[in-house]
PDB file of N, CA and C in Angstrom:
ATOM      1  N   UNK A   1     100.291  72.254 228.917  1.00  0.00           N
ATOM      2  CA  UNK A   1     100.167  70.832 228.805  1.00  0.00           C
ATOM      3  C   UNK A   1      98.727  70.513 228.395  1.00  0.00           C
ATOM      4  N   UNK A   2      98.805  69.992 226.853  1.00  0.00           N
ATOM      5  CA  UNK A   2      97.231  69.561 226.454  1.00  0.00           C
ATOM      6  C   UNK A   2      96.367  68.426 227.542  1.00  0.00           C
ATOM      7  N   UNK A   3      95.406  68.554 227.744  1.00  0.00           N
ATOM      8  CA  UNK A   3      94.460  67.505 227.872  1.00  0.00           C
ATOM      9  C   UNK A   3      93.310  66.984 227.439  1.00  0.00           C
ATOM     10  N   UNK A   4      93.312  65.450 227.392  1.00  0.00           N
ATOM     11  CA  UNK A   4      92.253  64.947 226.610  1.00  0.00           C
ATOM     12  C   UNK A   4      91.279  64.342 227.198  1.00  0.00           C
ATOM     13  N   UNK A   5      89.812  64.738 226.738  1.00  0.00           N
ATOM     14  CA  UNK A   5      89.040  63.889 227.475  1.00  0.00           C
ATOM     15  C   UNK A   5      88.259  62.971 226.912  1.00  0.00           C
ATOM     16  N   UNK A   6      87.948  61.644 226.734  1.00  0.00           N
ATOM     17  CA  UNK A   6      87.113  61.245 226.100  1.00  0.00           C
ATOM     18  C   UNK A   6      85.901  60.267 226.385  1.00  0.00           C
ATOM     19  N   UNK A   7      84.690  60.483 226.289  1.00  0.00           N
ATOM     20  CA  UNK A   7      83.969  60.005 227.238  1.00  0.00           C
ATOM     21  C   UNK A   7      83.328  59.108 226.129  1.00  0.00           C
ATOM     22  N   UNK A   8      82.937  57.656 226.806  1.00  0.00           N
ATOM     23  CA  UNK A   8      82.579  56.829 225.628  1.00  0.00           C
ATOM     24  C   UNK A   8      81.078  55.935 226.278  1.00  0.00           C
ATOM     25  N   UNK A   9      80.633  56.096 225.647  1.00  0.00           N
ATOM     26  CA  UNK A   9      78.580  55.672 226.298  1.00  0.00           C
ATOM     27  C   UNK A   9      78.511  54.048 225.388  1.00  0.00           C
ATOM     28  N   UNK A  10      78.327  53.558 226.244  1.00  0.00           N
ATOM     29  CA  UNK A  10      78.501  51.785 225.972  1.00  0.00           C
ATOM     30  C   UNK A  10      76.763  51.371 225.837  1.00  0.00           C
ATOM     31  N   UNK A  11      75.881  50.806 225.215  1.00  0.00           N
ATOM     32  CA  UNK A  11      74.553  50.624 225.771  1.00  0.00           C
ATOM     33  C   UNK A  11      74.780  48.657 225.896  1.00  0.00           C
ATOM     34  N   UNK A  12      74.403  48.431 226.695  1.00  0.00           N
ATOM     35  CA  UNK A  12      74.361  47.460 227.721  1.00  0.00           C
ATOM     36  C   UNK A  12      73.652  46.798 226.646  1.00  0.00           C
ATOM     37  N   UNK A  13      72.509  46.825 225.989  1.00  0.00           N
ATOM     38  CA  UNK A  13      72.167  46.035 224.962  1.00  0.00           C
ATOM     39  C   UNK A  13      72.965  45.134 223.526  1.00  0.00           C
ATOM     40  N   UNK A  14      74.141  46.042 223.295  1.00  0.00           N
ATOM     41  CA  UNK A  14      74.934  45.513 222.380  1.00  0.00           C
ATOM     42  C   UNK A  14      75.900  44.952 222.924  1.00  0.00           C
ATOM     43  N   UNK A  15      76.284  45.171 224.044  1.00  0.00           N
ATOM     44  CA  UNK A  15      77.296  44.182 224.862  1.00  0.00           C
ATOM     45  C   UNK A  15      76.687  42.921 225.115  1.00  0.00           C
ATOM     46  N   UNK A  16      75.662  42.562 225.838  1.00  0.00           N
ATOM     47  CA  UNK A  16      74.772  41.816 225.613  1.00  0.00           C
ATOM     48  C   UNK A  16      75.082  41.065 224.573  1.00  0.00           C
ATOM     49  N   UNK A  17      74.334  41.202 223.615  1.00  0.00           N
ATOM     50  CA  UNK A  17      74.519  41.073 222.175  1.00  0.00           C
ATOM     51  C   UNK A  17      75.963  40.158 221.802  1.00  0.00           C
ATOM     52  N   UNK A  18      76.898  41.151 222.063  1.00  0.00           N
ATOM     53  CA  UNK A  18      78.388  40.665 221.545  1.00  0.00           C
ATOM     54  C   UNK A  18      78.850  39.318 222.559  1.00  0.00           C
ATOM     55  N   UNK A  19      78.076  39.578 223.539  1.00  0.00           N
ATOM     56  CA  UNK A  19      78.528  38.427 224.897  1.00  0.00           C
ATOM     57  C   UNK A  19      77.697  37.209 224.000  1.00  0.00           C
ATOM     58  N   UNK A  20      76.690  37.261 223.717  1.00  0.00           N
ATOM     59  CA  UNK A  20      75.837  36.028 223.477  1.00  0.00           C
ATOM     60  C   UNK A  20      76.296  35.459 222.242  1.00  0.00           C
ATOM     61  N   UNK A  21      77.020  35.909 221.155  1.00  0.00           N
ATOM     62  CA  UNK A  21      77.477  35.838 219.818  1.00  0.00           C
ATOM     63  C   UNK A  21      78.581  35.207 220.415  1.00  0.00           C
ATOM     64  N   UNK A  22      79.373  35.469 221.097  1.00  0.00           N
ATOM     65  CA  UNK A  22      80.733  35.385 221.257  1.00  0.00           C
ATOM     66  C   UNK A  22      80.728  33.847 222.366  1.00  0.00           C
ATOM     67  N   UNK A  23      79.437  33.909 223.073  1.00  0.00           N
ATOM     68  CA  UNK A  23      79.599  32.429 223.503  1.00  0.00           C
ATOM     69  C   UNK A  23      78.514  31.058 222.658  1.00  0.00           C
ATOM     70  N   UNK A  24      77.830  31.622 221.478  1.00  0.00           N
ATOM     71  CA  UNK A  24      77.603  31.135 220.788  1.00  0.00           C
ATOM     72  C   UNK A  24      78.583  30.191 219.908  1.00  0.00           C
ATOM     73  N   UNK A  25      79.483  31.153 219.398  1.00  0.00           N
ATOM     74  CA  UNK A  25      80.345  30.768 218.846  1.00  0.00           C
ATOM     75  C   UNK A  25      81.515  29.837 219.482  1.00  0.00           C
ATOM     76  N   UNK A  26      81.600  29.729 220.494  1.00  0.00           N
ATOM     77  CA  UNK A  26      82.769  29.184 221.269  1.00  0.00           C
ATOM     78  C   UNK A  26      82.150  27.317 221.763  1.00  0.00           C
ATOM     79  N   UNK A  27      80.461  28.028 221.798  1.00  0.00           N
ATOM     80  CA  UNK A  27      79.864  26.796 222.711  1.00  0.00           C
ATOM     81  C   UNK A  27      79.208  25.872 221.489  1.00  0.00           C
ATOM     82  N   UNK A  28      78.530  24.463 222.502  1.00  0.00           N
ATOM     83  CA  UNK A  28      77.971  23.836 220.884  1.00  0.00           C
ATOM     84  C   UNK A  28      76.738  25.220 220.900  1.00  0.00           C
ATOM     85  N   UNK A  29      76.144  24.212 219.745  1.00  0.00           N
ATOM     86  CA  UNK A  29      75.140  24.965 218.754  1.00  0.00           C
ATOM     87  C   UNK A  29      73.558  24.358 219.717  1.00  0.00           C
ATOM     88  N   UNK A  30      73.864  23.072 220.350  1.00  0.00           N
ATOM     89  CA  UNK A  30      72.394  22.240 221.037  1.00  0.00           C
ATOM     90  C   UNK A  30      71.746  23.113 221.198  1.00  0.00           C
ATOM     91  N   UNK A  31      72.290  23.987 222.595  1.00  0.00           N
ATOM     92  CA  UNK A  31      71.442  24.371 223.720  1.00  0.00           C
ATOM     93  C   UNK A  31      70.147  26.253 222.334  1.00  0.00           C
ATOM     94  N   UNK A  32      71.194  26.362 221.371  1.00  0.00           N
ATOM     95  CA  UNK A  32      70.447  26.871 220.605  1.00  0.00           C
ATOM     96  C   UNK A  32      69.457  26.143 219.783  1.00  0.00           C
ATOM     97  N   UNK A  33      69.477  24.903 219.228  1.00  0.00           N
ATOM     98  CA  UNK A  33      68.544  24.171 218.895  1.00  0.00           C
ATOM     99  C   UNK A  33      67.368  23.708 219.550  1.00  0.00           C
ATOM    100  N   UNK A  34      67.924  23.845 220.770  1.00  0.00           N
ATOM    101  CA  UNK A  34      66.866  23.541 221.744  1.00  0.00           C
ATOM    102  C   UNK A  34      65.968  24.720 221.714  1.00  0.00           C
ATOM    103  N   UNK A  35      65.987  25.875 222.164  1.00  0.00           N
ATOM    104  CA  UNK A  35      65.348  26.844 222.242  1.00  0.00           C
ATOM    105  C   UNK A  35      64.516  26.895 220.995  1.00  0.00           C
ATOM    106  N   UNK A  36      65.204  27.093 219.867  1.00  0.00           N
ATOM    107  CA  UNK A  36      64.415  27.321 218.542  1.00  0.00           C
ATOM    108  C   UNK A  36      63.490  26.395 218.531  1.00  0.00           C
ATOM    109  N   UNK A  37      63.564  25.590 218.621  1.00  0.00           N
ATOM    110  CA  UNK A  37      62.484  23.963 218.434  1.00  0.00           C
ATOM    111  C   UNK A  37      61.435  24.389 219.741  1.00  0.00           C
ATOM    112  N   UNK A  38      61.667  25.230 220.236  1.00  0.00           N
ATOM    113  CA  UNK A  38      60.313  25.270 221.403  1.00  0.00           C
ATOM    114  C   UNK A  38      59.529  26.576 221.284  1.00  0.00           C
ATOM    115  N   UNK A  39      60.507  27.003 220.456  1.00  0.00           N
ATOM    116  CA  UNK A  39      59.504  28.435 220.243  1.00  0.00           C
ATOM    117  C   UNK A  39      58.713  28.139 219.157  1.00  0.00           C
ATOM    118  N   UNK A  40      59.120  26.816 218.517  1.00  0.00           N
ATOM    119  CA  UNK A  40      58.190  26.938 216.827  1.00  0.00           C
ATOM    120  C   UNK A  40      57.322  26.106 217.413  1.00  0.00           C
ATOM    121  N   UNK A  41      57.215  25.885 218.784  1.00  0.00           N
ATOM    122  CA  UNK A  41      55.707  24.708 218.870  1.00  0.00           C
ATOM    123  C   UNK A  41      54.975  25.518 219.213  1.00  0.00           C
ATOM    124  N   UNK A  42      54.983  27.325 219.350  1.00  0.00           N
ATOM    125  CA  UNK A  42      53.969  27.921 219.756  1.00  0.00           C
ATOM    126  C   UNK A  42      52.985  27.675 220.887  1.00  0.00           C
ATOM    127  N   UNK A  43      53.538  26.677 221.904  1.00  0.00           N
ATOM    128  CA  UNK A  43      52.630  26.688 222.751  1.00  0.00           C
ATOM    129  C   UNK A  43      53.476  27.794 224.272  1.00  0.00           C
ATOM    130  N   UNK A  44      52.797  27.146 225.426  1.00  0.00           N
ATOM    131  CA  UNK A  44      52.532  28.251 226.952  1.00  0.00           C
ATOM    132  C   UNK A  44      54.858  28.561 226.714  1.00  0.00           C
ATOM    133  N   UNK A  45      55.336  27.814 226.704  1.00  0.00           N
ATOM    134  CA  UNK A  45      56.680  27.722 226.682  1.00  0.00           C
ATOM    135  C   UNK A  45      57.354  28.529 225.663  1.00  0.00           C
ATOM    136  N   UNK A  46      57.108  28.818 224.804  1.00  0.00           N
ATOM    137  CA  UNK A  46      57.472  29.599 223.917  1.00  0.00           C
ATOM    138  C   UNK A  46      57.199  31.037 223.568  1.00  0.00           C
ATOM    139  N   UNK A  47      55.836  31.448 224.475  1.00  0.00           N
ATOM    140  CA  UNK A  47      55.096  32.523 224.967  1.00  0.00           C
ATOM    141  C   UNK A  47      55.708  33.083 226.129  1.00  0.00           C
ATOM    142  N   UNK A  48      55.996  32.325 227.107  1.00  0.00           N
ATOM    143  CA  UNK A  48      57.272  32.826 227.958  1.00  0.00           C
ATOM    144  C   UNK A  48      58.529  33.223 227.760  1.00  0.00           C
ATOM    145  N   UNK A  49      58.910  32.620 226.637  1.00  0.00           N
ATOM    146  CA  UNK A  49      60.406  32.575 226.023  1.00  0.00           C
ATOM    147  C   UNK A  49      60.252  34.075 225.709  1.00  0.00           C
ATOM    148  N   UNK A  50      59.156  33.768 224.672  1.00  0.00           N
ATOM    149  CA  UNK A  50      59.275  35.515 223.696  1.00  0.00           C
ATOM    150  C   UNK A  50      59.011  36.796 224.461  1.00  0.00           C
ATOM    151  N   UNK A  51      58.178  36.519 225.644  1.00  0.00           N
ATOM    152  CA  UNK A  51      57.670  37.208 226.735  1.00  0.00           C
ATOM    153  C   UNK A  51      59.055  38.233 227.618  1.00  0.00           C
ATOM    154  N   UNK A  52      59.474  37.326 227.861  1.00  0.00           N
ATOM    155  CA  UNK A  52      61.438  37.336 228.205  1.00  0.00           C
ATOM    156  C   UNK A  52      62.281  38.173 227.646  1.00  0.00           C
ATOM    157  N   UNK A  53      62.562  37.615 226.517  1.00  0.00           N
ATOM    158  CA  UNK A  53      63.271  38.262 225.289  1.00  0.00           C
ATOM    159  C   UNK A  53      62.423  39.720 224.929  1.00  0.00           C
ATOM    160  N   UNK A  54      61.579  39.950 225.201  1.00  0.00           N
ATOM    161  CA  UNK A  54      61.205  41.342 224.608  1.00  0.00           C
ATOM    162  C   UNK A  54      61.043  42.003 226.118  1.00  0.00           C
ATOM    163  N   UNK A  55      61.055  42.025 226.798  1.00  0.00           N
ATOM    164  CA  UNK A  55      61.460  42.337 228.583  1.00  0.00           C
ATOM    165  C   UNK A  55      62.784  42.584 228.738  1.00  0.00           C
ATOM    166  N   UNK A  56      64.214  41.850 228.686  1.00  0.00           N
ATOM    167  CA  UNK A  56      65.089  41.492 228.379  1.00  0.00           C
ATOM    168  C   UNK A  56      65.737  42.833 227.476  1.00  0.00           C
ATOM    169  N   UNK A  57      64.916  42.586 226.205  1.00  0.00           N
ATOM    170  CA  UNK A  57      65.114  44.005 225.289  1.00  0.00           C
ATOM    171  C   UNK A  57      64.853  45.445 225.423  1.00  0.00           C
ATOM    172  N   UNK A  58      64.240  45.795 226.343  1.00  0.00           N
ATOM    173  CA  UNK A  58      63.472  46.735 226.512  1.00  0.00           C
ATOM    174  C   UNK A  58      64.352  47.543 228.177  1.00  0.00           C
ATOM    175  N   UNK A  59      64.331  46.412 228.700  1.00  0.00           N
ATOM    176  CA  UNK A  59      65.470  46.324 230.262  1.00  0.00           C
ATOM    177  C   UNK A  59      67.116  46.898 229.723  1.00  0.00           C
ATOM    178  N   UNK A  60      67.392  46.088 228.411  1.00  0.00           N
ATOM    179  CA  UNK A  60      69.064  46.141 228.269  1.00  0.00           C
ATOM    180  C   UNK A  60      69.261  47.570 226.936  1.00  0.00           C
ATOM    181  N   UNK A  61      67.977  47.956 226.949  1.00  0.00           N
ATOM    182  CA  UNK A  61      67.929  48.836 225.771  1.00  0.00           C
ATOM    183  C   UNK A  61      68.589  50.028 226.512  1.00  0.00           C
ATOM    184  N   UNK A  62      67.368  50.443 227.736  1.00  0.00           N
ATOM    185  CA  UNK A  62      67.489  51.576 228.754  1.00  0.00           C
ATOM    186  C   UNK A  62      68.383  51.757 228.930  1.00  0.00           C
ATOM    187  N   UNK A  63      69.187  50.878 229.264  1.00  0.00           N
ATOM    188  CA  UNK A  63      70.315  50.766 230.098  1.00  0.00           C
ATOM    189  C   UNK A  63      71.632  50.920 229.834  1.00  0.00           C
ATOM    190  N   UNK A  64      72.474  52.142 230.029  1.00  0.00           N
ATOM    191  CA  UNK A  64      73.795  52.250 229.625  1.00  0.00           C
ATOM    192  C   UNK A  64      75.001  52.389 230.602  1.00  0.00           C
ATOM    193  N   UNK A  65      75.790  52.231 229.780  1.00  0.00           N
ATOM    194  CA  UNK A  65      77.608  52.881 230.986  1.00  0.00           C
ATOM    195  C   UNK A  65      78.432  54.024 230.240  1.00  0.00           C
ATOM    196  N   UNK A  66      78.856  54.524 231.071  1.00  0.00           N
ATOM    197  CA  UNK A  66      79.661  55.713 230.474  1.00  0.00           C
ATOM    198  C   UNK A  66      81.196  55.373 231.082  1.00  0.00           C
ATOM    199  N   UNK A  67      82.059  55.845 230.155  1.00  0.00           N
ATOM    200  CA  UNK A  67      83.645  55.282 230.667  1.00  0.00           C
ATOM    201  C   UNK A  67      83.923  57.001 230.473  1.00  0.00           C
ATOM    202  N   UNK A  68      84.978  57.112 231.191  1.00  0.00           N
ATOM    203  CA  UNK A  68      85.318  58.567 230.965  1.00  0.00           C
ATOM    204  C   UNK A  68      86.802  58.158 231.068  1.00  0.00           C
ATOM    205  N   UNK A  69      87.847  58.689 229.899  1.00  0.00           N
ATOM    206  CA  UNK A  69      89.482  58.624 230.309  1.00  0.00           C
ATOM    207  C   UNK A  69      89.936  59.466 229.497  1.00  0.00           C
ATOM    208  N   UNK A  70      91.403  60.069 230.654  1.00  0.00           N
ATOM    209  CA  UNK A  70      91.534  61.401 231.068  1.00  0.00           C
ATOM    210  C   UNK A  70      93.091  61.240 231.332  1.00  0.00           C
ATOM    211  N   UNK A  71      93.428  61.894 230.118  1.00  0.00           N
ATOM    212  CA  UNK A  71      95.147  61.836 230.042  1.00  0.00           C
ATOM    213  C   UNK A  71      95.547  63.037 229.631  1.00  0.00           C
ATOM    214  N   UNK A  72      97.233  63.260 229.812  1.00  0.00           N
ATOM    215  CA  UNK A  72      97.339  64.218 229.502  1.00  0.00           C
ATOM    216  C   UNK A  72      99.058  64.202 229.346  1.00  0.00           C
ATOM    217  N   UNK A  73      99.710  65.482 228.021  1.00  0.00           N
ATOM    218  CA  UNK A  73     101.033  65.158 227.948  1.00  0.00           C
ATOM    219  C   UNK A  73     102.109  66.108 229.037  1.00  0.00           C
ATOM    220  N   UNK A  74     103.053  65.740 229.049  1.00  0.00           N
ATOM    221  CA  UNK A  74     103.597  66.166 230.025  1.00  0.00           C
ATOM    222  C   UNK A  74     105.349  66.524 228.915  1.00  0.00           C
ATOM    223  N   UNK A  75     105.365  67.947 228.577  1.00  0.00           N
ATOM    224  CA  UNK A  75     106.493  68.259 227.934  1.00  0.00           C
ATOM    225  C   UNK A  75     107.858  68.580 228.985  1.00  0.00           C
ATOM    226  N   UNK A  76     109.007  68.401 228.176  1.00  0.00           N
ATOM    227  CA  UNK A  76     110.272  68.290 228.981  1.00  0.00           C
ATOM    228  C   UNK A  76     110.876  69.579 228.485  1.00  0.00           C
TER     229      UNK A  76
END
């Protein structure tokens, strides 16, 4: 009886990613306008923002999951 194993490494950064796209798309567009408009005033608020986001990046980069699944056939 064959068995299969297949182990699949997820990095937490592109999930991320697909989560924020995916409620981008669903949600309005404001709360993104908002942000952009405060990062282009370059002041203390927007230095935090970017401060974040590259923390954020660096945190969700490291960071992975591993799924492991494990089947197998069963002949008659």
């Amino acid at each position: 009886m064959p068995e299969f194993n297949y182990n699949y490494n997820f990095n937490s950064l592109y999930i991320c990613l697909l989560l924020v796209i995916y409620n981008i798309c669903k949600s309005n567009y404001e709360y993104i306008n908002i942000i952009l408009s405060k990062l282009y005033l370059l002041n203390y608020t927007s230095f935090i923002i970017i401060i974040n986001i590259i923390g954020l990046y660096v945190f969700l980069n490291n960071l992975s999951f591993e799924v492991n699944i494990k089947w197998s056939i069963k002949y008659k």
